[in-house]
N, C-alpha and C. Protein backbone atom coordinates (compact mmCIF):
# COMPACT_ATOMS: atom_id res chain seq x y z
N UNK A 1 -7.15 15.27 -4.89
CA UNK A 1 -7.98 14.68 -5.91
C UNK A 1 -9.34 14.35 -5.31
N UNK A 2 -10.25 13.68 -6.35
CA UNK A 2 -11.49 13.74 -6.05
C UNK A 2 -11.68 12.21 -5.61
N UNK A 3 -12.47 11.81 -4.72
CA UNK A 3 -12.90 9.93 -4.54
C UNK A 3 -13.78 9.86 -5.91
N UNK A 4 -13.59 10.36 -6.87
CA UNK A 4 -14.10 9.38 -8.33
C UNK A 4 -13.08 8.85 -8.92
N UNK A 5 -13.93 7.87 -9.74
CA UNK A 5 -12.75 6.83 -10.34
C UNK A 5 -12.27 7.74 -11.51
N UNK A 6 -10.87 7.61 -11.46
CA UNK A 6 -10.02 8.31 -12.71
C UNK A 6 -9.86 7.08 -13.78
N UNK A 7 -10.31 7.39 -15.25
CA UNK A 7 -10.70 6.39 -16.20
C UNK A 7 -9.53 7.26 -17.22
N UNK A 8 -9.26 6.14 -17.80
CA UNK A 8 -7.91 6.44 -18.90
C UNK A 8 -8.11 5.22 -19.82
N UNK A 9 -7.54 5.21 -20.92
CA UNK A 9 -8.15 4.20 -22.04
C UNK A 9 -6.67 4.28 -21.86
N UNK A 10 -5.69 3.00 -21.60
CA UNK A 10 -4.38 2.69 -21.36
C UNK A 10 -4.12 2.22 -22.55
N UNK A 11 -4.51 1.86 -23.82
CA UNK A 11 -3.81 1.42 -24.97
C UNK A 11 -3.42 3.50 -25.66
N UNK A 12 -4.34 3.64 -25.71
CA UNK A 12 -4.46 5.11 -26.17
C UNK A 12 -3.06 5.79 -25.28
N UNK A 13 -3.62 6.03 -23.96
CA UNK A 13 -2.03 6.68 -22.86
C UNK A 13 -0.87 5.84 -22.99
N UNK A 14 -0.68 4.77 -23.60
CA UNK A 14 0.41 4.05 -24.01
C UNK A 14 1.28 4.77 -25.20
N UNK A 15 0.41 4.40 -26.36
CA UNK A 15 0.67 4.87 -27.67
C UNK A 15 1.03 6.37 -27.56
N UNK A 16 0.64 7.29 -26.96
CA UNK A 16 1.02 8.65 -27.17
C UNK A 16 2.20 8.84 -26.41
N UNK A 17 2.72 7.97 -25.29
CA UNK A 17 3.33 8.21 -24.26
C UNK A 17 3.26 9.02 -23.41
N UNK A 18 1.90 9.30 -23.05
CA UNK A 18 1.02 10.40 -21.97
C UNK A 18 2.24 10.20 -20.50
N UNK A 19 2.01 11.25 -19.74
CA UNK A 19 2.35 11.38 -18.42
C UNK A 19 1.25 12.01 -18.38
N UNK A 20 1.55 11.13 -16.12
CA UNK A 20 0.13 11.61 -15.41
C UNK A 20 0.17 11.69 -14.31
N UNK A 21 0.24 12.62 -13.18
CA UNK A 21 1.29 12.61 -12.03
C UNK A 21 0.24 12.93 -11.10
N UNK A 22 0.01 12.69 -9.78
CA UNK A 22 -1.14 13.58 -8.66
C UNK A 22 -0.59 13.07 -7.39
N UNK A 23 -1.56 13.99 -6.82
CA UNK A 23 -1.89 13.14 -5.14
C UNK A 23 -2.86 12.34 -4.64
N UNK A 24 -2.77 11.39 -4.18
CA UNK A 24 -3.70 10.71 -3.68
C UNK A 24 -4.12 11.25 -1.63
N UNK A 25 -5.33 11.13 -1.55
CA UNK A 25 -5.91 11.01 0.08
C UNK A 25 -6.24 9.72 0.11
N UNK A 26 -6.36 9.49 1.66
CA UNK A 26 -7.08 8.42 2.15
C UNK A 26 -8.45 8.50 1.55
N UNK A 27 -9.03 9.53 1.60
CA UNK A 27 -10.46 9.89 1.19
C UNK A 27 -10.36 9.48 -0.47
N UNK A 28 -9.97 9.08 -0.88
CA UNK A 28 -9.73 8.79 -2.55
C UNK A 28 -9.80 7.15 -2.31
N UNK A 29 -8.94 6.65 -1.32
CA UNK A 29 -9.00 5.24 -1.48
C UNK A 29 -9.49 4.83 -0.19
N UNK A 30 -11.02 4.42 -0.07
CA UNK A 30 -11.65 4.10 1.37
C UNK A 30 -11.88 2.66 1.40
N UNK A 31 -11.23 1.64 0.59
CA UNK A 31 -10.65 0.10 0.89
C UNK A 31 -9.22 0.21 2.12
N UNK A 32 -8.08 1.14 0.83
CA UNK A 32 -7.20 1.52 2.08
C UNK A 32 -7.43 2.06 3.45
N UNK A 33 -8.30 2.75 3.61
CA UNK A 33 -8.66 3.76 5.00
C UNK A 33 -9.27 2.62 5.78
N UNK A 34 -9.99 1.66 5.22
CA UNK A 34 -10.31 1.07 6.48
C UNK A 34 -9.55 -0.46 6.43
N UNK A 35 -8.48 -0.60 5.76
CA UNK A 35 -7.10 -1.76 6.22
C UNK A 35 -6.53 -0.70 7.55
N UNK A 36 -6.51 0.06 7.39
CA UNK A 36 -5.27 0.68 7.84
C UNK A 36 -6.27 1.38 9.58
N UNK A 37 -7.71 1.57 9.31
CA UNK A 37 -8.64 1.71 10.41
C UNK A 37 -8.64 0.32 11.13
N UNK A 38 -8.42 -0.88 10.27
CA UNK A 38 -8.70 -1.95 10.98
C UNK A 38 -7.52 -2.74 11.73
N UNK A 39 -6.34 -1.79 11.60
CA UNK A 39 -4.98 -1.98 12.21
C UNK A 39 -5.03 -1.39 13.64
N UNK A 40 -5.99 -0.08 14.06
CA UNK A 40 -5.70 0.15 14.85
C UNK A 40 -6.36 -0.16 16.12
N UNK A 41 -5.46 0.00 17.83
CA UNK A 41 -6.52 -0.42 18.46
C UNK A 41 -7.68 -0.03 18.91
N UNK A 42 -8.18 -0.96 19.39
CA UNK A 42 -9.78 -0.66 20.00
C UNK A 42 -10.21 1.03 20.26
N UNK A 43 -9.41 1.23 20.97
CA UNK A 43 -9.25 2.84 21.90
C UNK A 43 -8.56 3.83 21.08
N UNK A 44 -8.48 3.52 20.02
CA UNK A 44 -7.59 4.78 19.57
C UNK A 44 -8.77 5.18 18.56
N UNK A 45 -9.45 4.44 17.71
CA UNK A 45 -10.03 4.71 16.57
C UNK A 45 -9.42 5.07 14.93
N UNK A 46 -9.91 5.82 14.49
CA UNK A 46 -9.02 6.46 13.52
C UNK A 46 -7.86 7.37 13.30
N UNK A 47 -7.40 7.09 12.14
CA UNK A 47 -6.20 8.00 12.27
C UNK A 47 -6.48 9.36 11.95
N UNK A 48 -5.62 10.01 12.61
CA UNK A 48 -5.91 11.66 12.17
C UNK A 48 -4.92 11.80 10.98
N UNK A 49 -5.49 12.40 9.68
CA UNK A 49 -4.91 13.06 8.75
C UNK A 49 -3.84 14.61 9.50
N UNK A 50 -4.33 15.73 10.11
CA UNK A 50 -4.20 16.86 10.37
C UNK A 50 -3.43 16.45 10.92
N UNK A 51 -2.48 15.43 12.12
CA UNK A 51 -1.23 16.13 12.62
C UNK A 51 -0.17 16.76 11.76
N UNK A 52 -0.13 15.94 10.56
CA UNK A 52 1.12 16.02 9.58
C UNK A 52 0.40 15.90 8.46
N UNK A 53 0.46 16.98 7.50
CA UNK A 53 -0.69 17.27 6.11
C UNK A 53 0.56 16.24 4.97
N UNK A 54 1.57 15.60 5.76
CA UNK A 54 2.13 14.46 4.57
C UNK A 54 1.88 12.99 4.27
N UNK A 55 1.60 12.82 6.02
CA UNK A 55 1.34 11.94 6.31
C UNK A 55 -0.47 11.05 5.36
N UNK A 56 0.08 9.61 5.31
CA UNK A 56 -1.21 9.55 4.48
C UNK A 56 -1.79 9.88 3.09
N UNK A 57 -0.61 10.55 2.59
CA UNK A 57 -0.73 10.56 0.88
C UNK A 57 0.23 10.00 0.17
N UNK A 58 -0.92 9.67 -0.83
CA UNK A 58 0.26 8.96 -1.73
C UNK A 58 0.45 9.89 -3.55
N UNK A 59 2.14 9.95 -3.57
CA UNK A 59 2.23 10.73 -4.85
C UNK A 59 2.03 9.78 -5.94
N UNK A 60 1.38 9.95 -7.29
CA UNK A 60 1.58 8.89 -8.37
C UNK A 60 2.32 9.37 -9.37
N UNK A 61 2.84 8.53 -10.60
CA UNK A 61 3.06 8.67 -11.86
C UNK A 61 2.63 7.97 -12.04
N UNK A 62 2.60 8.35 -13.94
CA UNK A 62 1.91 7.03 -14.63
C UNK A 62 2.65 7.24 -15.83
N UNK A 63 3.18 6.45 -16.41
CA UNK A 63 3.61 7.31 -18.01
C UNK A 63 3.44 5.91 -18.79
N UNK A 64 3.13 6.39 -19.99
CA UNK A 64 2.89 5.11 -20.99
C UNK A 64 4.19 5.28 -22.06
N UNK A 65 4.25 3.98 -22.98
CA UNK A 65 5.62 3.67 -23.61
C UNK A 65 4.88 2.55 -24.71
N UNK A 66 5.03 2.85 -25.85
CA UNK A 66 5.06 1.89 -27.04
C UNK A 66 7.08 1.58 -27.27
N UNK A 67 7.10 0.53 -27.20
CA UNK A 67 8.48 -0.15 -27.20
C UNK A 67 8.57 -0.30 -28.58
N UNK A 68 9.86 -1.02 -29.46
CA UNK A 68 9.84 -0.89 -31.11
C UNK A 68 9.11 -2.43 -31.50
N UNK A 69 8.44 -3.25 -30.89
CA UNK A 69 8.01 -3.78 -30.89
C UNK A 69 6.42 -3.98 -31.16
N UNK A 70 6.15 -2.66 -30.71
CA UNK A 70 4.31 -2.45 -30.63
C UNK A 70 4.26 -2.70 -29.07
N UNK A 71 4.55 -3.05 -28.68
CA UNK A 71 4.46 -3.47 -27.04
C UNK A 71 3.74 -2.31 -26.21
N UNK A 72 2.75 -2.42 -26.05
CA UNK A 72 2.36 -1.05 -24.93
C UNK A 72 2.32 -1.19 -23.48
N UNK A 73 3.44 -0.56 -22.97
CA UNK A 73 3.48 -0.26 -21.41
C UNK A 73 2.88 0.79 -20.62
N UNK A 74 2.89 0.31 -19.38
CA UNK A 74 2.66 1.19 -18.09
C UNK A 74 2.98 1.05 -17.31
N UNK A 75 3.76 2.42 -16.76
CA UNK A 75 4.93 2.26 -16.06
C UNK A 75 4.36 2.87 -14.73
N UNK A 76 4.13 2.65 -13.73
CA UNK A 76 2.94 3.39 -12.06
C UNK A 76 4.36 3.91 -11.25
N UNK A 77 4.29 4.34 -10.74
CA UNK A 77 5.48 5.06 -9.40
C UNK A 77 4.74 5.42 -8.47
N UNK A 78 4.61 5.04 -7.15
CA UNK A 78 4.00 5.62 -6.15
C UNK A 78 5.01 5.76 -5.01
N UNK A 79 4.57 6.65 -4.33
CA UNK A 79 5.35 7.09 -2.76
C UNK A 79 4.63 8.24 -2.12
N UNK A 80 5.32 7.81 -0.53
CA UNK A 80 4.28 8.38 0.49
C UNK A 80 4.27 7.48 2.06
N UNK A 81 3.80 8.62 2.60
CA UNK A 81 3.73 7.71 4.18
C UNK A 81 2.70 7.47 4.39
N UNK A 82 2.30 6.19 4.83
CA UNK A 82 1.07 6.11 5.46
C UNK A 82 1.16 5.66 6.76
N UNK A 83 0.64 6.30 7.97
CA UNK A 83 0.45 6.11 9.30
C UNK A 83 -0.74 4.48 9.92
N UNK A 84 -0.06 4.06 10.38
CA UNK A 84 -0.61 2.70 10.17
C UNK A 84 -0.46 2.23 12.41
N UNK A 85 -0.38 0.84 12.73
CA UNK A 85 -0.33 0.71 14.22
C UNK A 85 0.50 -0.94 13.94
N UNK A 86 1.59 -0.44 14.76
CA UNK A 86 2.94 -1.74 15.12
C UNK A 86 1.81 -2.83 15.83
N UNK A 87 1.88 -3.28 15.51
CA UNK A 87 0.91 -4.40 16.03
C UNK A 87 1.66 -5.70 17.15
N UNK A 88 2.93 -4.90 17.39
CA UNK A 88 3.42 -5.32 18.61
C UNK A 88 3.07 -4.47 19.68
N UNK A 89 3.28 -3.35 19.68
CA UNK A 89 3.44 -2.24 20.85
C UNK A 89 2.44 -2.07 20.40
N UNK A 90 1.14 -1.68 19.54
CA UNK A 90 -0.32 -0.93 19.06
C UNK A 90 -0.09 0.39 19.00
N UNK A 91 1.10 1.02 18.95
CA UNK A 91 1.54 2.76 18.41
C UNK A 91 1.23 3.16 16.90
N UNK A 92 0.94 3.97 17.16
CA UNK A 92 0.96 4.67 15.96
C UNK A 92 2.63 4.76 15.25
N UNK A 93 2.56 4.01 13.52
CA UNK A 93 4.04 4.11 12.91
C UNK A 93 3.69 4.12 11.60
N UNK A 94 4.70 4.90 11.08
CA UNK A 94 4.85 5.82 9.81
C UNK A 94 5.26 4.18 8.74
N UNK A 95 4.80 4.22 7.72
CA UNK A 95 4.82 3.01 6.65
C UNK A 95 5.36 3.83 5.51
N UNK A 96 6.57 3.89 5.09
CA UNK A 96 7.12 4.84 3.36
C UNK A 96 6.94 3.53 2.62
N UNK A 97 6.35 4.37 1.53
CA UNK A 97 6.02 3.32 0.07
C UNK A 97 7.29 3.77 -0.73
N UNK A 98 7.41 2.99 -1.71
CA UNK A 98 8.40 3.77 -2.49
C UNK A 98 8.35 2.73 -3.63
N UNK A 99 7.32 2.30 -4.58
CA UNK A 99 7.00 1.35 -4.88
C UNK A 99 6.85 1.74 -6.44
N UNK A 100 7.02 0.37 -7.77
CA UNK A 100 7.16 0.40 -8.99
C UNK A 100 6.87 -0.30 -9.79
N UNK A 101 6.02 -0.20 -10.48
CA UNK A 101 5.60 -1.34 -10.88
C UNK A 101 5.31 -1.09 -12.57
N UNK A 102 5.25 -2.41 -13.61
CA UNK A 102 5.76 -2.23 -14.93
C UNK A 102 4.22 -3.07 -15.45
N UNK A 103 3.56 -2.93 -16.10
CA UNK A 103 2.26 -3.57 -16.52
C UNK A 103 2.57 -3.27 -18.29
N UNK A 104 2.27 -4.58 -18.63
CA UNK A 104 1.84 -4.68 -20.43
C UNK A 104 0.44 -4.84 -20.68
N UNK A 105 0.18 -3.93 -21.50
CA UNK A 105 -1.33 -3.59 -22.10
C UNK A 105 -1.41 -4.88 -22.87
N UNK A 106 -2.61 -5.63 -22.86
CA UNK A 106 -2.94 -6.61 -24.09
C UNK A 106 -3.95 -7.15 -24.52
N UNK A 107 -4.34 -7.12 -25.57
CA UNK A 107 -5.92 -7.15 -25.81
C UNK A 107 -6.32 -8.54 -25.65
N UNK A 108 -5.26 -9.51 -25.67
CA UNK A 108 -5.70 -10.84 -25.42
C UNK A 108 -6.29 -11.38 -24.38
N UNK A 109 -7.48 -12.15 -24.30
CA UNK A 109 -7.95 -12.10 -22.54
C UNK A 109 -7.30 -12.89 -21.89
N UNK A 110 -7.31 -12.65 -20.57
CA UNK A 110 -5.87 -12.81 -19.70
C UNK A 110 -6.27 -14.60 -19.29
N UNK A 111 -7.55 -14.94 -19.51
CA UNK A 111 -7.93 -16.53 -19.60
C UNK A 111 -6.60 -17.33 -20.39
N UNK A 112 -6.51 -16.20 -21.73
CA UNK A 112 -5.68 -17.23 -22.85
C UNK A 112 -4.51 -16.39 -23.23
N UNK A 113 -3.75 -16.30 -21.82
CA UNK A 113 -2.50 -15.55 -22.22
C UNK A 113 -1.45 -16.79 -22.46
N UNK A 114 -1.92 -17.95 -22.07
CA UNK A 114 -0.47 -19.23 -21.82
C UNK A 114 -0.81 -19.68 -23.54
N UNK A 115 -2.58 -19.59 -24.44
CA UNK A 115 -2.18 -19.74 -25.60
C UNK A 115 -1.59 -18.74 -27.13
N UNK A 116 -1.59 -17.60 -26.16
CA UNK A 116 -1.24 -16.25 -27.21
C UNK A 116 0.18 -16.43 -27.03
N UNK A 117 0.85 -17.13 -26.07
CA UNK A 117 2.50 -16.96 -26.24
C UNK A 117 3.30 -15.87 -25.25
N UNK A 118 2.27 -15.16 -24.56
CA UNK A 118 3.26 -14.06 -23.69
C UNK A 118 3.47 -15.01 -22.32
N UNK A 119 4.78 -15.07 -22.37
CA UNK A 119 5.12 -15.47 -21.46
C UNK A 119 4.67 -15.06 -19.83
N UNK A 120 4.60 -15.51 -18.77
CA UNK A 120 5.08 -15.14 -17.36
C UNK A 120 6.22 -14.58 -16.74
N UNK A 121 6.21 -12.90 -17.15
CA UNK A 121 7.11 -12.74 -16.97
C UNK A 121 7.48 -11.78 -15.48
N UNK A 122 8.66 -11.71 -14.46
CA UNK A 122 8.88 -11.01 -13.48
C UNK A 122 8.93 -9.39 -13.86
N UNK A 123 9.23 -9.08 -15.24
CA UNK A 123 9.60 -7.67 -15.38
C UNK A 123 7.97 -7.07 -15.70
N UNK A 124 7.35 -7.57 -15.88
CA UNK A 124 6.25 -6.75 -15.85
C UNK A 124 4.69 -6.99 -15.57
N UNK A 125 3.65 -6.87 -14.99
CA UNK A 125 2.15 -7.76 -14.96
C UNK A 125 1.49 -7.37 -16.41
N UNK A 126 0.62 -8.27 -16.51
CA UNK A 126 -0.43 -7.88 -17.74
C UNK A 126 -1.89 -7.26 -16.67
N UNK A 127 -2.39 -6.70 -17.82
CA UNK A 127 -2.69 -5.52 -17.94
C UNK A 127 -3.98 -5.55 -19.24
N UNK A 128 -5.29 -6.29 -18.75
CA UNK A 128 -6.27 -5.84 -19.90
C UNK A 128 -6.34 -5.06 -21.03
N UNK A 129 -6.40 -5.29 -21.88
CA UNK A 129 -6.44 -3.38 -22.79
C UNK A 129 -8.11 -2.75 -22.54
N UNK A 130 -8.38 -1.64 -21.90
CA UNK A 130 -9.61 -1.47 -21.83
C UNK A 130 -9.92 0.39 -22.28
N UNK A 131 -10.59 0.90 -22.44
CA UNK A 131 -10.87 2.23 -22.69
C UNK A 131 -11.38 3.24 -21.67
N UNK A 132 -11.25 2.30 -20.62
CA UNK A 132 -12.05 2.58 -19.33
C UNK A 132 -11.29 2.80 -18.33
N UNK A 133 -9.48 1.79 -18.09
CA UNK A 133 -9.24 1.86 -16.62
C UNK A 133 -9.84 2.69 -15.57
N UNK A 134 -9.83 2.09 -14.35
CA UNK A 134 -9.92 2.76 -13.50
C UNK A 134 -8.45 3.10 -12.84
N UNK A 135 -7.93 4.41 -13.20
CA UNK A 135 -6.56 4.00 -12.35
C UNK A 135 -6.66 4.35 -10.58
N UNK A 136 -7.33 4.97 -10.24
CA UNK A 136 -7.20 4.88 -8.95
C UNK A 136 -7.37 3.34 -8.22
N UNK A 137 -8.52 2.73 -8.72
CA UNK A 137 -8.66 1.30 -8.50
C UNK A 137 -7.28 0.57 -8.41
N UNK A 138 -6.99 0.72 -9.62
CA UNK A 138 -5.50 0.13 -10.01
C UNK A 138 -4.44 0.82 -8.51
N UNK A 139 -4.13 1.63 -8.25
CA UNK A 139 -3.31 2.19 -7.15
C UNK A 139 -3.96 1.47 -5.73
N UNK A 140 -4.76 2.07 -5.56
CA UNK A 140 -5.13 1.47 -4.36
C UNK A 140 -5.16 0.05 -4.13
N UNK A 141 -5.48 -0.95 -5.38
CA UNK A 141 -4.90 -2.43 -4.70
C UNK A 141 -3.74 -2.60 -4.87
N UNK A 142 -2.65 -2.26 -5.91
CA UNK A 142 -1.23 -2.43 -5.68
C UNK A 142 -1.16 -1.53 -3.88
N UNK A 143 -1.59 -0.80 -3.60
CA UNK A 143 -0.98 -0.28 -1.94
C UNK A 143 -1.49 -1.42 -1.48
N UNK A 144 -2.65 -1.79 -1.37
CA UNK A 144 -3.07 -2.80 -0.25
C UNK A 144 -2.04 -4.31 -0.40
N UNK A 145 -2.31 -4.50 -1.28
CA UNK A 145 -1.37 -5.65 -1.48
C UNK A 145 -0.10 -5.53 -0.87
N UNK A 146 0.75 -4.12 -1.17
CA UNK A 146 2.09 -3.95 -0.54
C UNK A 146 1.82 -4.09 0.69
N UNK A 147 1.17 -3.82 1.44
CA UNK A 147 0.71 -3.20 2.67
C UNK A 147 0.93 -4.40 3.42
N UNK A 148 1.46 -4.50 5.11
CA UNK A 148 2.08 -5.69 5.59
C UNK A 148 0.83 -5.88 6.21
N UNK A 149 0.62 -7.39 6.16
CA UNK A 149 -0.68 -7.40 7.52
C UNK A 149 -0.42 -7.40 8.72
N UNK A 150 0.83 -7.57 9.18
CA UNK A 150 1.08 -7.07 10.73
C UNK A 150 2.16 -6.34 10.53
N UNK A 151 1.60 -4.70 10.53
CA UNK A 151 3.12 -4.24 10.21
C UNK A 151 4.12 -4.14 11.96
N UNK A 152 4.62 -4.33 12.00
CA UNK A 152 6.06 -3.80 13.16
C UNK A 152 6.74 -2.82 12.77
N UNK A 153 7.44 -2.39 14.09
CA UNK A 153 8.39 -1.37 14.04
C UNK A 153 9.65 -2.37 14.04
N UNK A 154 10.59 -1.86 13.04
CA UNK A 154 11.77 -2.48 12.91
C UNK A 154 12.99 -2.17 14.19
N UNK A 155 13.53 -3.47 14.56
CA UNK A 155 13.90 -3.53 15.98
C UNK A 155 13.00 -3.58 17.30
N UNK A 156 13.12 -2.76 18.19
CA UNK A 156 12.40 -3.28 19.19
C UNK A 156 11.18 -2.21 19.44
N UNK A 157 10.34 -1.68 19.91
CA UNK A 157 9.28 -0.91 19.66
C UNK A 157 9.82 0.43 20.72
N UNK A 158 9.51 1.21 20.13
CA UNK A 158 9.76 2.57 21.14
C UNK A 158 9.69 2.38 22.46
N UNK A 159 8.12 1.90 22.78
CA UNK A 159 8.12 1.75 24.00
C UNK A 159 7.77 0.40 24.35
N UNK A 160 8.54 0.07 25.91
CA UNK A 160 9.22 -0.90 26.35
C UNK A 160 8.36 -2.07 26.08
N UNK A 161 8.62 -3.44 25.88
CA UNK A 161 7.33 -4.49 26.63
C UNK A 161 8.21 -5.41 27.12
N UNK A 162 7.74 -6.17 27.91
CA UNK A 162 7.98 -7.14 29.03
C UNK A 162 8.69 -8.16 28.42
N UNK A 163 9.59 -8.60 28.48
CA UNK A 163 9.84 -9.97 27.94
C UNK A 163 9.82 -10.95 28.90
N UNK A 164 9.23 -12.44 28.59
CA UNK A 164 9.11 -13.31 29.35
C UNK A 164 9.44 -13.53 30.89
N UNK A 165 10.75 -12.85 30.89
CA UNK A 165 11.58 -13.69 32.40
C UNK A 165 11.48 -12.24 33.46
N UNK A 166 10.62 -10.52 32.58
CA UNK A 166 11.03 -9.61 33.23
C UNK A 166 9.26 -9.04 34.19
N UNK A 167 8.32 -10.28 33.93
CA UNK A 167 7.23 -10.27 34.97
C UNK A 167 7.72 -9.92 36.31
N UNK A 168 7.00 -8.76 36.86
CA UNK A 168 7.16 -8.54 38.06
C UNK A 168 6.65 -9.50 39.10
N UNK A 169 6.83 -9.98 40.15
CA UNK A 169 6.28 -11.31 41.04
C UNK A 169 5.13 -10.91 42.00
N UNK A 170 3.75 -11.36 41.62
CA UNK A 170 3.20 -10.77 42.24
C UNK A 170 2.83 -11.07 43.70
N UNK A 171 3.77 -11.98 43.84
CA UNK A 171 4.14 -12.44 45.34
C UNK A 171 5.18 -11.16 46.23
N UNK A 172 5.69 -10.78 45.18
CA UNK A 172 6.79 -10.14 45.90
C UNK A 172 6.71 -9.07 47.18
N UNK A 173 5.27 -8.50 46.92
CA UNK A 173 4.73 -7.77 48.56
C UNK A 173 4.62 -8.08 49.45
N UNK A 174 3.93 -9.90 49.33
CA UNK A 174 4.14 -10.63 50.63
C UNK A 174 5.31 -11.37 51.55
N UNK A 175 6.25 -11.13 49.93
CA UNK A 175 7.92 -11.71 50.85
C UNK A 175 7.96 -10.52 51.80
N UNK A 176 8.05 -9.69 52.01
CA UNK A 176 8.41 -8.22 52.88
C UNK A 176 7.45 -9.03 54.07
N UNK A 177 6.09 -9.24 54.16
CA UNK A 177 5.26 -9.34 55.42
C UNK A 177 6.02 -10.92 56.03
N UNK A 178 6.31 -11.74 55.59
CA UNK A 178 7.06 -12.86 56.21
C UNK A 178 8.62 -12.59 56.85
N UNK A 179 8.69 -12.83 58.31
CA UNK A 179 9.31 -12.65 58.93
C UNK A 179 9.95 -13.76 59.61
N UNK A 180 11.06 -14.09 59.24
CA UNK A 180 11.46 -15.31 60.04
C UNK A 180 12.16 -15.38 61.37
């Protein structure tokens, strides 16, 4: 895809029950590129896209849903790896999204949603009604948000680090020269 903003009028892609499926690059979302630049260390710089042409994209859906209610939904699906740095060990490690998320369209402004009556609810976020979205906008802060601020490698890191009591002594050359 292209780094322009993809605009969709979400009451409209609701009501018809549009599907809308792509790929995303880093180069599409350059908020994400530089969370994920600012993970790594000093000496490494950026990440390379080209080792692995999977690495670093993200797939979307989008599909809209009028419920028997009038209710207009949007339903997002994203997944994908993004190459990111364990911020224990500072390696380079693979991050899978696999992420879902449920948004209600509503023309009410979101100032006076506690006096229009829609509740706070866990099953889904609200969701402006606008003619405009930006949905890439929309994707790229649901990733960042998912996105850990210190991510780790789960368990202990590939490669080794020291734990407290396993400091080498840096006396220990001079026990050898003492001779009793």
């Amino acid at each position: 895809m292209t780094s322009q903003p993809l605009l969709i009028d979400n009451i409209a892609f609701a009501k018809r029950g549009e599907h809308l499926a792509g790929v995303l690059s880093l180069a599409d979302c350059p908020r994400l590129a530089e969370l994920l630049a600012s993970q790594a260390p000093a000496d490494n710089g950026a990440i390379d896209d080209k080792e692995n042409p999977q690495d670093n994209r993200i797939s979307f859906t989008l599909n809209g849903e009028t419920n028997a209610a009038g209710q207009h939904f949007l339903h997002l699906a994203l997944s994908g790896t993004l190459i990111t740095y364990c911020q224990r060990c500072l390696e380079p490690m693979p991050l899978n999204l696999d992420l879902g998320f449920d948004y209600l369209i509503s023309s009410v402004d979101i100032d006076d949603v506690d006096t229009a009556g829609l509740e706070d609810s866990d099953d889904y976020d609200l969701q402006e009604a606008s003619q405009s979205m930006d949905l890439l906008a929309l994707i790229e802060d649901e990733i960042i948000m998912a996105t850990p601020i210190a991510p780790l490698h789960e368990g202990n890191c590939a490669h080794g680090t020291m734990q407290s009591g396993e400091k080498p002594n840096p006396f220990a050359v001079l026990k050898g020269l003492i001779k009793s």
